[in-house]
PDB file of N, CA and C in Angstrom:
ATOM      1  N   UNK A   1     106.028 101.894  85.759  1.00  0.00           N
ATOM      2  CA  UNK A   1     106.234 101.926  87.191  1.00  0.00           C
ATOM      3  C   UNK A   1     106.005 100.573  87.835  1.00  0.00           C
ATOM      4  N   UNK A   2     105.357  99.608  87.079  1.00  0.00           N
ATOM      5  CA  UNK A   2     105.011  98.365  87.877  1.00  0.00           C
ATOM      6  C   UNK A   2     106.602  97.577  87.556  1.00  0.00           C
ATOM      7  N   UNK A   3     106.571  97.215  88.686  1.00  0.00           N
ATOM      8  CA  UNK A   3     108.450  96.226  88.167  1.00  0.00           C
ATOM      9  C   UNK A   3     108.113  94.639  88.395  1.00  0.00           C
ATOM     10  N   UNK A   4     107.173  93.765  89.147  1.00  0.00           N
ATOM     11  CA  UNK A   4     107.024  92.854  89.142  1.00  0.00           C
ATOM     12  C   UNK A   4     105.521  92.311  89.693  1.00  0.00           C
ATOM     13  N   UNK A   5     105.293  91.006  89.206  1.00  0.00           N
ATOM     14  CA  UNK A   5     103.669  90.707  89.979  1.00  0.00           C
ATOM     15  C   UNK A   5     104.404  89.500  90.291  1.00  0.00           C
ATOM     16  N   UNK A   6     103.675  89.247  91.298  1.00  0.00           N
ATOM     17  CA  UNK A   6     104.171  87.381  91.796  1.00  0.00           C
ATOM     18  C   UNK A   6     102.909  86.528  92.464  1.00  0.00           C
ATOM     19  N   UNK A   7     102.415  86.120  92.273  1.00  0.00           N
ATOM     20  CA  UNK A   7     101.425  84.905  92.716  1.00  0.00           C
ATOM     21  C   UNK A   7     101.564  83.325  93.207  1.00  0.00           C
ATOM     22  N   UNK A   8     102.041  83.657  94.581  1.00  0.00           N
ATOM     23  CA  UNK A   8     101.840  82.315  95.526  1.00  0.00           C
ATOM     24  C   UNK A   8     100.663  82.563  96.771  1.00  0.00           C
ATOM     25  N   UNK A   9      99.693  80.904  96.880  1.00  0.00           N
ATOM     26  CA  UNK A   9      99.133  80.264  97.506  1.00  0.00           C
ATOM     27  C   UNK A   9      98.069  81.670  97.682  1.00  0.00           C
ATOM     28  N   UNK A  10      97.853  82.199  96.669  1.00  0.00           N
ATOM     29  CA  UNK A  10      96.063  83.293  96.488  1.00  0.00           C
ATOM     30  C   UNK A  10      96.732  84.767  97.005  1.00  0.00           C
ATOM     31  N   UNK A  11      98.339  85.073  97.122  1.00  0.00           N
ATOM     32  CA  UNK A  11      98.722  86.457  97.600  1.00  0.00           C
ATOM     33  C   UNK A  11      99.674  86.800  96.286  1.00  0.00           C
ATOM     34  N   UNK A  12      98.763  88.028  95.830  1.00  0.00           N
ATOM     35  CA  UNK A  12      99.615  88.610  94.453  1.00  0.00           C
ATOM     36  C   UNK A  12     100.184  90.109  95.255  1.00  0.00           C
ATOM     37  N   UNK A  13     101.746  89.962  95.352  1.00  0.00           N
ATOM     38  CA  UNK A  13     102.640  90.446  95.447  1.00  0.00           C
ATOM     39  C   UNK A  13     103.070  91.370  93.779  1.00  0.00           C
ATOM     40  N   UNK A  14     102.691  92.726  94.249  1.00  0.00           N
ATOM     41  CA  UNK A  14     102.947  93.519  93.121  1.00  0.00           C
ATOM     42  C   UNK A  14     103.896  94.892  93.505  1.00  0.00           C
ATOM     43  N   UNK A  15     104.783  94.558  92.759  1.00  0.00           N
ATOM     44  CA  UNK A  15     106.091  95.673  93.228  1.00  0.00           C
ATOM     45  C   UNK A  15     106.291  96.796  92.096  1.00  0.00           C
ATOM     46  N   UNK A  16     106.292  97.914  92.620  1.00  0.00           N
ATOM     47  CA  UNK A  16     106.518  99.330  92.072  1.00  0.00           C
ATOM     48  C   UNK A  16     107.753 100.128  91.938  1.00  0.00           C
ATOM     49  N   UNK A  17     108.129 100.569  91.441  1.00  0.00           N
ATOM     50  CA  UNK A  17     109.266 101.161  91.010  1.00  0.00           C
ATOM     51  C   UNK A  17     109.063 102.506  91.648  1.00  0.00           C
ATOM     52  N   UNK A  18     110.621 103.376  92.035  1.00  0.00           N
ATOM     53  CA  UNK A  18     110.062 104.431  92.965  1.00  0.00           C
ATOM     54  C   UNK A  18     109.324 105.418  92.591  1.00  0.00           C
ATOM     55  N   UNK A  19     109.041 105.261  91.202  1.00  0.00           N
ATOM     56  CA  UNK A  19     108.630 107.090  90.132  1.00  0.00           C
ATOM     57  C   UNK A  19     107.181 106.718  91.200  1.00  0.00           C
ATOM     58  N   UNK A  20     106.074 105.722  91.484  1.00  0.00           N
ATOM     59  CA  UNK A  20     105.138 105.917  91.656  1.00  0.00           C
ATOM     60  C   UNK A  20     104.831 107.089  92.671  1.00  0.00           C
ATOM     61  N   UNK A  21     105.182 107.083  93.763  1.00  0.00           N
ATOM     62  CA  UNK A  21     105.376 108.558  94.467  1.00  0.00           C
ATOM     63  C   UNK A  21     104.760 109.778  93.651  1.00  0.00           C
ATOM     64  N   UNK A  22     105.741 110.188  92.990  1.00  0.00           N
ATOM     65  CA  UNK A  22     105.541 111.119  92.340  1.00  0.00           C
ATOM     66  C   UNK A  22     104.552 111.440  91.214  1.00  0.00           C
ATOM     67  N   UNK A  23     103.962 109.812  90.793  1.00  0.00           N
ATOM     68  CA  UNK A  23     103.123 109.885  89.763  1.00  0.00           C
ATOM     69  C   UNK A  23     101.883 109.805  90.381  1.00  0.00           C
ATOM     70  N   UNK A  24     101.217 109.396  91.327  1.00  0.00           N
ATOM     71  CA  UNK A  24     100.245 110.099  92.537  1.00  0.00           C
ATOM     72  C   UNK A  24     100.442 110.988  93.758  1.00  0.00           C
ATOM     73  N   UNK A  25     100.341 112.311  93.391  1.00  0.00           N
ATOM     74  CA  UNK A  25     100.817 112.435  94.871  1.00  0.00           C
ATOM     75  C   UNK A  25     100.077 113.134  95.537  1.00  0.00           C
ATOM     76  N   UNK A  26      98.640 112.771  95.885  1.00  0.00           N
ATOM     77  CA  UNK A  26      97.541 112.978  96.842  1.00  0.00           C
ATOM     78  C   UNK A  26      97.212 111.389  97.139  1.00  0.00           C
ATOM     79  N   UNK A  27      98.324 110.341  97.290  1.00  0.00           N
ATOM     80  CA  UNK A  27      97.750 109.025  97.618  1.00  0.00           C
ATOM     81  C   UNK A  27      97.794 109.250  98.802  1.00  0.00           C
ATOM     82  N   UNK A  28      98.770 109.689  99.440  1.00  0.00           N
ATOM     83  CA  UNK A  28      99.142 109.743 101.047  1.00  0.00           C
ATOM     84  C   UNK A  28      98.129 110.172 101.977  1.00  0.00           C
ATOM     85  N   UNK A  29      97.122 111.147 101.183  1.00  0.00           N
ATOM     86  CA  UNK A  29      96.205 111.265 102.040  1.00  0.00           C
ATOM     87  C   UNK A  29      95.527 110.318 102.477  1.00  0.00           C
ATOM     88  N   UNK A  30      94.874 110.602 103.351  1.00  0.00           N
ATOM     89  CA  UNK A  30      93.358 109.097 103.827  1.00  0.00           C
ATOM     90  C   UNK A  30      92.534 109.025 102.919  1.00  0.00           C
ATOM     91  N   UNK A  31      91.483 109.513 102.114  1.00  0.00           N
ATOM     92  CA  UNK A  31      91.053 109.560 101.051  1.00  0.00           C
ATOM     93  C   UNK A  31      91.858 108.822 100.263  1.00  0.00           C
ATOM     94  N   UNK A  32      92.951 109.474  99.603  1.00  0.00           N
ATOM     95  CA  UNK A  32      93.721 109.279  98.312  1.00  0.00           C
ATOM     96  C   UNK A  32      94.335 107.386  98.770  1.00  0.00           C
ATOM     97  N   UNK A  33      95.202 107.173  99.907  1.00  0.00           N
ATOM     98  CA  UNK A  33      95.243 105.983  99.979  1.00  0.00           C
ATOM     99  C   UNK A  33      94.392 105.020 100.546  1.00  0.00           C
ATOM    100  N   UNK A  34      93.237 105.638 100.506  1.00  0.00           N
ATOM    101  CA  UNK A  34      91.970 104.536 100.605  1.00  0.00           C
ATOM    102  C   UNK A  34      91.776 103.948  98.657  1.00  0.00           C
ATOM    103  N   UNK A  35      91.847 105.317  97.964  1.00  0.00           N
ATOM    104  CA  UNK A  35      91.143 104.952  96.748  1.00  0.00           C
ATOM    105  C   UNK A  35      92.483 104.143  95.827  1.00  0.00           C
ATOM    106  N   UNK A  36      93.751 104.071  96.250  1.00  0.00           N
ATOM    107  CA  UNK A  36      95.045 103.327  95.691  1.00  0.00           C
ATOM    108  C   UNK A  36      94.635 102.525  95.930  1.00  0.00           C
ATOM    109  N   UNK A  37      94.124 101.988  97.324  1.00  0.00           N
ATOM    110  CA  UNK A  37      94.733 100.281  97.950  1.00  0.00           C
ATOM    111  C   UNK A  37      92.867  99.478  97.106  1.00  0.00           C
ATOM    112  N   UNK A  38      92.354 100.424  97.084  1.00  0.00           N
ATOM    113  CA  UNK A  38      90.579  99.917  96.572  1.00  0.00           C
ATOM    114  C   UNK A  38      91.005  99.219  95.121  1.00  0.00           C
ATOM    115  N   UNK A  39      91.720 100.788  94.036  1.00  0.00           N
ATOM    116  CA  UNK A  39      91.817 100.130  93.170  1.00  0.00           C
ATOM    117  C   UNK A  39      92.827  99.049  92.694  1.00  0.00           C
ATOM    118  N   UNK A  40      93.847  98.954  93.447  1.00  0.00           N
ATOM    119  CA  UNK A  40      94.635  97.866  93.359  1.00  0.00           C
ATOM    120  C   UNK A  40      93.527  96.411  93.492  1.00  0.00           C
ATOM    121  N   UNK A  41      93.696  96.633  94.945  1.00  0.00           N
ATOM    122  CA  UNK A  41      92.530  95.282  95.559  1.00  0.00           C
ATOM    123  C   UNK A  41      91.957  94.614  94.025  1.00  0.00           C
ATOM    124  N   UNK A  42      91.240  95.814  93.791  1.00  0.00           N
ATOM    125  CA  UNK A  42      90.159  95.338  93.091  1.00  0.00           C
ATOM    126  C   UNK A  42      90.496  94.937  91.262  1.00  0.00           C
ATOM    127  N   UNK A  43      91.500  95.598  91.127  1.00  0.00           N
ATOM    128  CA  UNK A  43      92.493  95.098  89.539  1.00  0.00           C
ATOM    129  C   UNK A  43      92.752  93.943  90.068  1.00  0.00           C
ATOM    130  N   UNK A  44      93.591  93.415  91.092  1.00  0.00           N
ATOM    131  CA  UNK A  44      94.209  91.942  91.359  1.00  0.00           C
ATOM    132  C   UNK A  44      93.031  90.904  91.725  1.00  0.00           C
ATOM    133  N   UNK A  45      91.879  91.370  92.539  1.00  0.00           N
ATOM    134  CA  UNK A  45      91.309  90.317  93.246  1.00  0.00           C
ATOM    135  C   UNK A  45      90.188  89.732  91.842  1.00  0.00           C
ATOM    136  N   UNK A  46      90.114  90.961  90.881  1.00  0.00           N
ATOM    137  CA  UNK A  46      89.272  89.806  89.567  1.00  0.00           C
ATOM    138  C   UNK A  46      89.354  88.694  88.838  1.00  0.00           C
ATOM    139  N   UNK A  47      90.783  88.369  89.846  1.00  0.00           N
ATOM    140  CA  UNK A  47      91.146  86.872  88.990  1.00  0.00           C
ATOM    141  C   UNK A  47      90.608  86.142  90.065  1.00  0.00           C
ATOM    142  N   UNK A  48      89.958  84.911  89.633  1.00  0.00           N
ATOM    143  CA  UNK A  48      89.519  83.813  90.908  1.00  0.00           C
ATOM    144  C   UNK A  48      91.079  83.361  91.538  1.00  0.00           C
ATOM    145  N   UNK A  49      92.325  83.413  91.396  1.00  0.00           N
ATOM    146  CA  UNK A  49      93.785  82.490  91.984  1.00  0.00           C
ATOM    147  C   UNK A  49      94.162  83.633  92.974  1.00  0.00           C
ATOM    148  N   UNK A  50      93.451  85.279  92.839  1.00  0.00           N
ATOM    149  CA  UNK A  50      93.915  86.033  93.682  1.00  0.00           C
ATOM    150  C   UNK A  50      93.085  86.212  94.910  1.00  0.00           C
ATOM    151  N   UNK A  51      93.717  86.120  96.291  1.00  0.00           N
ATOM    152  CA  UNK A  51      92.788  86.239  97.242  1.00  0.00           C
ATOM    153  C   UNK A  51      92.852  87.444  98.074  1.00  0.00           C
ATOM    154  N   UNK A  52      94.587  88.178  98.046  1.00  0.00           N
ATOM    155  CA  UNK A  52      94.976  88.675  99.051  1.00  0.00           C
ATOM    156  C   UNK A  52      96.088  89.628  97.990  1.00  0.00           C
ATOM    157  N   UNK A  53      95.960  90.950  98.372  1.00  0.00           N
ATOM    158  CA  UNK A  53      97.035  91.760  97.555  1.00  0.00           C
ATOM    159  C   UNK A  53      98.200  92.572  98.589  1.00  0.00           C
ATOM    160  N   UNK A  54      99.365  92.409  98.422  1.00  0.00           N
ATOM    161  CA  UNK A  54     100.138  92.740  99.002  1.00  0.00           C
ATOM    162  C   UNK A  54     101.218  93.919  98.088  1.00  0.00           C
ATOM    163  N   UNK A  55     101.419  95.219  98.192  1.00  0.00           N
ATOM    164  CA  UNK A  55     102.154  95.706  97.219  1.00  0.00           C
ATOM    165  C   UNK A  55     103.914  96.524  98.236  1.00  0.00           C
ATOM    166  N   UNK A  56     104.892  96.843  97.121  1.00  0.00           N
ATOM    167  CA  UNK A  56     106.016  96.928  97.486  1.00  0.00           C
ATOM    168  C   UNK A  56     106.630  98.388  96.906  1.00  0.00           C
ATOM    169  N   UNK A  57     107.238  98.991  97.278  1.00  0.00           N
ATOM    170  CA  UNK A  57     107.953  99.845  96.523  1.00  0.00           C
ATOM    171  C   UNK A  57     109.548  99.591  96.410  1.00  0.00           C
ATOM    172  N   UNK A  58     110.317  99.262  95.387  1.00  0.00           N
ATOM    173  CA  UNK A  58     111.502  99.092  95.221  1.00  0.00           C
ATOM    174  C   UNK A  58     111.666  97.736  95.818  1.00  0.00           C
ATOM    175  N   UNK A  59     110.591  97.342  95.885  1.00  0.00           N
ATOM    176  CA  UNK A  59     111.178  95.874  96.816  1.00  0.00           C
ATOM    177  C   UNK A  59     110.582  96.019  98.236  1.00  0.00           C
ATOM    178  N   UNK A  60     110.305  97.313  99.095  1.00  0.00           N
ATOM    179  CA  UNK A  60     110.234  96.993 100.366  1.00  0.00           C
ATOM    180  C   UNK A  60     108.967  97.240 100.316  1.00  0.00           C
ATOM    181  N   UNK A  61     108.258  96.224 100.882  1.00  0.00           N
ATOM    182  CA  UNK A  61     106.600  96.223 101.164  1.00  0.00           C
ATOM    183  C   UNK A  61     106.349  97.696 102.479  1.00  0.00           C
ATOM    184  N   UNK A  62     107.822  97.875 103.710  1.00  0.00           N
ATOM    185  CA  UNK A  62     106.903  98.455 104.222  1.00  0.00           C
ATOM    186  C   UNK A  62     107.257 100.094 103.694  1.00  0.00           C
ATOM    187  N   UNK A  63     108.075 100.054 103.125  1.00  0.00           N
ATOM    188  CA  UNK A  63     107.967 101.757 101.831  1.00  0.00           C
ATOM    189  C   UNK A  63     107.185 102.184 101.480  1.00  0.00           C
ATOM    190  N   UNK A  64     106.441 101.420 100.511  1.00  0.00           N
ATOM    191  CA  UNK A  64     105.219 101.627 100.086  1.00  0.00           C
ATOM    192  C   UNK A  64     103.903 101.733 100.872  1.00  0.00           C
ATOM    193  N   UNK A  65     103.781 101.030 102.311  1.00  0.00           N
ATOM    194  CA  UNK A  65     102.472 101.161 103.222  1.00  0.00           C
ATOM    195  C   UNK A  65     102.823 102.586 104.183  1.00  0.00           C
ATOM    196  N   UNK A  66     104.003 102.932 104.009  1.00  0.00           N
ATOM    197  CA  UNK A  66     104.273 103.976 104.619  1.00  0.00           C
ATOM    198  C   UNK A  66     104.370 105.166 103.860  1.00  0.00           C
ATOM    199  N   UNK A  67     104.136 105.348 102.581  1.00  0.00           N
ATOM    200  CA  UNK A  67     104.218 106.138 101.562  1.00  0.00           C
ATOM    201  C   UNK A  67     102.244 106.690 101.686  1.00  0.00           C
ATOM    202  N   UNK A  68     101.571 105.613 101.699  1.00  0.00           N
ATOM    203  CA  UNK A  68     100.255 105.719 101.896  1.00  0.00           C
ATOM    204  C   UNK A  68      99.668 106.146 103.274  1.00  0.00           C
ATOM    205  N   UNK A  69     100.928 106.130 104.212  1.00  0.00           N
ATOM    206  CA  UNK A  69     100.277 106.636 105.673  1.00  0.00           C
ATOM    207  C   UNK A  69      99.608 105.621 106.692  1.00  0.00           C
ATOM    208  N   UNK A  70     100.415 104.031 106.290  1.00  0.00           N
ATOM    209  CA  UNK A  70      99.443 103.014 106.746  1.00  0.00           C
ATOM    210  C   UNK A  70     100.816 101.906 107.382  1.00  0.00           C
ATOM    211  N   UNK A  71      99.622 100.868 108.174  1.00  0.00           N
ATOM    212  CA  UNK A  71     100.470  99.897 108.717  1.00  0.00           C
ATOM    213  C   UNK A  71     100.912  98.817 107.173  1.00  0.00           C
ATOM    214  N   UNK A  72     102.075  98.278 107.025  1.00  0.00           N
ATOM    215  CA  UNK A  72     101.959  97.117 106.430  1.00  0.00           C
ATOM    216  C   UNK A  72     101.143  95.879 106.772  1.00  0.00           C
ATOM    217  N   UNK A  73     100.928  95.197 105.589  1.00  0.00           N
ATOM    218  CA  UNK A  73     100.213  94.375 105.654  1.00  0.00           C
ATOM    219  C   UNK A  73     100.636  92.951 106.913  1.00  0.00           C
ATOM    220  N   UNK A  74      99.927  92.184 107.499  1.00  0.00           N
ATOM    221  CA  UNK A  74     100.843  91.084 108.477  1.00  0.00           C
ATOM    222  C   UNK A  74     101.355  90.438 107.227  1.00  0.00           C
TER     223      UNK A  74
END
């Protein structure tokens, strides 16, 4: 389900393929997309070059923040 990672200037840009939906699907809750965006954060931010995680579905960043019930990122 992961389709790409990208790392410019400390923002790792990580894009998902659409199955993810379906392969969580209690993220949408508040709970559930509190504990997605935690464990993402926290897989990407253990590298010292990562500062800031930004993720996408199919490409569109705001798909995916809206899949979770949330604003996109600025």
């Amino acid at each position: 389900m992961l389709d790409t990672v990208e790392l410019s200037d400390g923002v790792a840009r990580i894009g998902f393929d659409a199955r993810l939906p379906d392969a969580i699907p209690g993220a949408s809750s508040a709970a559930g997309s509190r504990a997605v965006l935690e464990a993402l954060d926290a897989t990407a931010t253990q590298f010292h070059t990562v500062d800031d995680v930004i993720c996408s579905l199919e490409g569109d960043t705001d798909a995916f923040y809206n899949w979770l019930q949330l604003g996109s990122p600025s």
